[in-house]
Protein backbone atom coordinates (compact mmCIF):
# COMPACT_ATOMS: atom_id res chain seq x y z
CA UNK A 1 0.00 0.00 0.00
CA UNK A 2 1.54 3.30 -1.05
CA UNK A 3 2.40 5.74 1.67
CA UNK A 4 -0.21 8.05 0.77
CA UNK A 5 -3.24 5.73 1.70
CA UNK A 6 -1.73 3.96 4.48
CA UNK A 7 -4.73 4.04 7.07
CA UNK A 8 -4.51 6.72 10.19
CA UNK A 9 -4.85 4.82 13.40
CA UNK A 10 -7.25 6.60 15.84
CA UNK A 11 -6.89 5.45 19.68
CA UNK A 12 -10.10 6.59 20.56
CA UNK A 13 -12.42 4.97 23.40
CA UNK A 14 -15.48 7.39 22.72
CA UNK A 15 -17.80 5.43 19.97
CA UNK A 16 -19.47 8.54 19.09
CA UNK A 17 -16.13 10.53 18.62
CA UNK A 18 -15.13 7.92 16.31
CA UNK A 19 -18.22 8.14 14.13
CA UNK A 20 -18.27 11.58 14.43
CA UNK A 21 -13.98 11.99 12.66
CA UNK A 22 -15.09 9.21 10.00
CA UNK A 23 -17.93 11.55 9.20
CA UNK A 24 -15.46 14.51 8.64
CA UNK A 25 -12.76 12.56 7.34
CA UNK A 26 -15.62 11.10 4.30
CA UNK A 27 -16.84 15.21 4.30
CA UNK A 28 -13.48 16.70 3.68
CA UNK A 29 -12.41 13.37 0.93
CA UNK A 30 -9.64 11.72 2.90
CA UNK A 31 -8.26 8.85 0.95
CA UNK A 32 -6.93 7.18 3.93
CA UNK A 33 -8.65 4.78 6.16
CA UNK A 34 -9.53 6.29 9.65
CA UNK A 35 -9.20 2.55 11.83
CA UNK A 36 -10.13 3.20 14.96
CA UNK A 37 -9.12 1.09 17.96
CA UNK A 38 -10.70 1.49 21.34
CA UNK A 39 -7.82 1.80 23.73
CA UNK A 40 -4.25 1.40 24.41
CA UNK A 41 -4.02 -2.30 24.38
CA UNK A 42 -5.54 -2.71 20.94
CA UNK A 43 -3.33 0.44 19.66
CA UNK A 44 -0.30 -1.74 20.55
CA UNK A 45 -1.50 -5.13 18.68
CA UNK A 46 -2.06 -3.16 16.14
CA UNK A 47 1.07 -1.44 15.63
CA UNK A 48 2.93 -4.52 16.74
CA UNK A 49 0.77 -6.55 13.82
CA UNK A 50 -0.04 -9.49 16.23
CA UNK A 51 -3.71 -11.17 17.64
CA UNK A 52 -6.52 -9.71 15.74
CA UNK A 53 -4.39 -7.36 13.58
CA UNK A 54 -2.12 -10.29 11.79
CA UNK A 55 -1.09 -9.84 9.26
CA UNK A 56 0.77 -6.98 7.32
CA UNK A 57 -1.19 -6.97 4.40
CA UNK A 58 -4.73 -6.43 6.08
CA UNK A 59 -3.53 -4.59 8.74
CA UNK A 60 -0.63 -2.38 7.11
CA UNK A 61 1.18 0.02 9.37
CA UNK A 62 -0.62 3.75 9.26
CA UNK A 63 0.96 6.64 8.17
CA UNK A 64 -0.44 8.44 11.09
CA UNK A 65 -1.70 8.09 15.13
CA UNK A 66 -4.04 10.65 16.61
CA UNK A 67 -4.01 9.60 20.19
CA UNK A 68 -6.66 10.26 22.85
CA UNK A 69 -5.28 10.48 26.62
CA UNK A 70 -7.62 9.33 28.95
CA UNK A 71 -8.90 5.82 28.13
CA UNK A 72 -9.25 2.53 30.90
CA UNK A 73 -6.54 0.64 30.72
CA UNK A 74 -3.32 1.63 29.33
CA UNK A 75 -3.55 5.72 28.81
CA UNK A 76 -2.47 7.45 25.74
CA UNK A 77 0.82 8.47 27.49
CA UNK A 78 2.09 5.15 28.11
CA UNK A 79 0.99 4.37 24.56
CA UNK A 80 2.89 7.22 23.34
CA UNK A 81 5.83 6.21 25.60
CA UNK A 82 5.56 2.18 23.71
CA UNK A 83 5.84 3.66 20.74
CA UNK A 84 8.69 6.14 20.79
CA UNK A 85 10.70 2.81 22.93
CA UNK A 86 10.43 0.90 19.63
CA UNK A 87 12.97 1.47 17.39
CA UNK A 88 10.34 0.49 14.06
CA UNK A 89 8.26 3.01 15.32
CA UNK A 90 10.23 6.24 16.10
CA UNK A 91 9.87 7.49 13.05
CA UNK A 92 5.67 7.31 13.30
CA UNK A 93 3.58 10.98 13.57
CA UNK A 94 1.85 10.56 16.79
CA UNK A 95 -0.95 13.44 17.12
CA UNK A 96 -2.81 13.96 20.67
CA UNK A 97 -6.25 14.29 20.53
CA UNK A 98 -7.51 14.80 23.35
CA UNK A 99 -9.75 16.83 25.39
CA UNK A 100 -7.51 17.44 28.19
CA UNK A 101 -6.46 20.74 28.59
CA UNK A 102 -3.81 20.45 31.72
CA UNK A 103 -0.83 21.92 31.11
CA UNK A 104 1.33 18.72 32.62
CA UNK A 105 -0.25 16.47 30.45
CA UNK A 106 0.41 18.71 27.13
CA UNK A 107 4.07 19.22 28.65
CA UNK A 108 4.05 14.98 29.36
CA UNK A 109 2.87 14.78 25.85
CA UNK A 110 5.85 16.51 24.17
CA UNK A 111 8.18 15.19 26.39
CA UNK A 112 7.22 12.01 25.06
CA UNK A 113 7.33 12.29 21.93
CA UNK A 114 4.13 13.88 20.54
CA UNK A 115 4.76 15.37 17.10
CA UNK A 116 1.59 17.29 17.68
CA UNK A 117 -1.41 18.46 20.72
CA UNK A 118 -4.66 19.12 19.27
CA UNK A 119 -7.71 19.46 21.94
CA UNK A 120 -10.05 17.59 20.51
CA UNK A 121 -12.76 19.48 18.10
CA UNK A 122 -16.12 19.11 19.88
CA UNK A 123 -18.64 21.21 16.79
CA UNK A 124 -19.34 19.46 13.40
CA UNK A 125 -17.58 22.28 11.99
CA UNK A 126 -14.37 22.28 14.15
CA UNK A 127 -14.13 18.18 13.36
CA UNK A 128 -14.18 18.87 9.86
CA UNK A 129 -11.99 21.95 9.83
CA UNK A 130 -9.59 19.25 11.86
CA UNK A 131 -9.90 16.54 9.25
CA UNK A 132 -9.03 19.13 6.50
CA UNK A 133 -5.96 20.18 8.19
CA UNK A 134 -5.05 16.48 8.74
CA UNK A 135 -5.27 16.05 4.98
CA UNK A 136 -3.56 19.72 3.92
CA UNK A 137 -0.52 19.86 6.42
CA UNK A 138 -0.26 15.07 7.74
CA UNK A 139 -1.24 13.84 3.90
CA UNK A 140 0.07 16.63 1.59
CA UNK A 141 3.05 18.38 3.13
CA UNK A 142 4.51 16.25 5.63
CA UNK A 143 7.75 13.71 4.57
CA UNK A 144 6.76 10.11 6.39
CA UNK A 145 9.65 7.37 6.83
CA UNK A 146 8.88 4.93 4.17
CA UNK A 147 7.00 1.73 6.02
């Protein structure tokens, strides 16, 4: 799968804020799947290609992460932290999205390893104004190491 249409992971526990971003995402004409996983755990099989997401070819590695913080389990943080541990990974965009607004968590964040902190959009019009930006600045500027 070329670079350009590798899917965007979104680590996102909220049901309704992951309809609500696929909604945008088919508004503004992203290309790339939006797969959404529900929390940390599942972020990390997926990235790691084992259990359910097997398999390179059905589950290819995304081009992009937009991570929430809070979710049970294992938070976006120590997600974030996983990834920038693993040396395959490093080189992987991870966005926060997130609608924590504490200033030791954005701090935390970038510390990290966060390429980006976005608080997350909470109008129809904000979401899509997000998903454009994704696709002007993530899909059409931005250099990504080659998979």
């Amino acid at each position: 799968m070329p670079a350009d249409l590798r899917p965007i992971l979104l680590v996102e526990d909220n049901q309704d804020d992951q309809f609500l971003l696929q909604e945008a995402w088919k508004k503004v004409g992203i290309e790339n799947p939006l797969v959404a996983v529900e929390n940390g755990e599942q972020a990390c099989e997926y990235l790691e290609g084992i259990g359910r997401y097997a398999g390179r070819l059905r589950f290819p590695l995304p081009v992009l992460v937009l991570l929430d913080i809070k979710m049970p389990g294992m938070s976006g943080l120590e997600v974030l932290a996983w990834i920038r541990g693993r040396k395959d990974l490093g080189g992987l965009p991870v966005v926060m999205l997130t609608a924590s607004t504490w200033p030791e968590e954005v701090a935390e964040a970038y510390r990290l390893g966060a390429n980006s902190f976005v608080i997350k959009p909470t109008a129809a019009q904000e979401l899509t104004d997000f998903a454009a930006a994704v696709k002007s600045y993530w899909l059409r500027f931005n250099e990504f190491v080659p998979p």
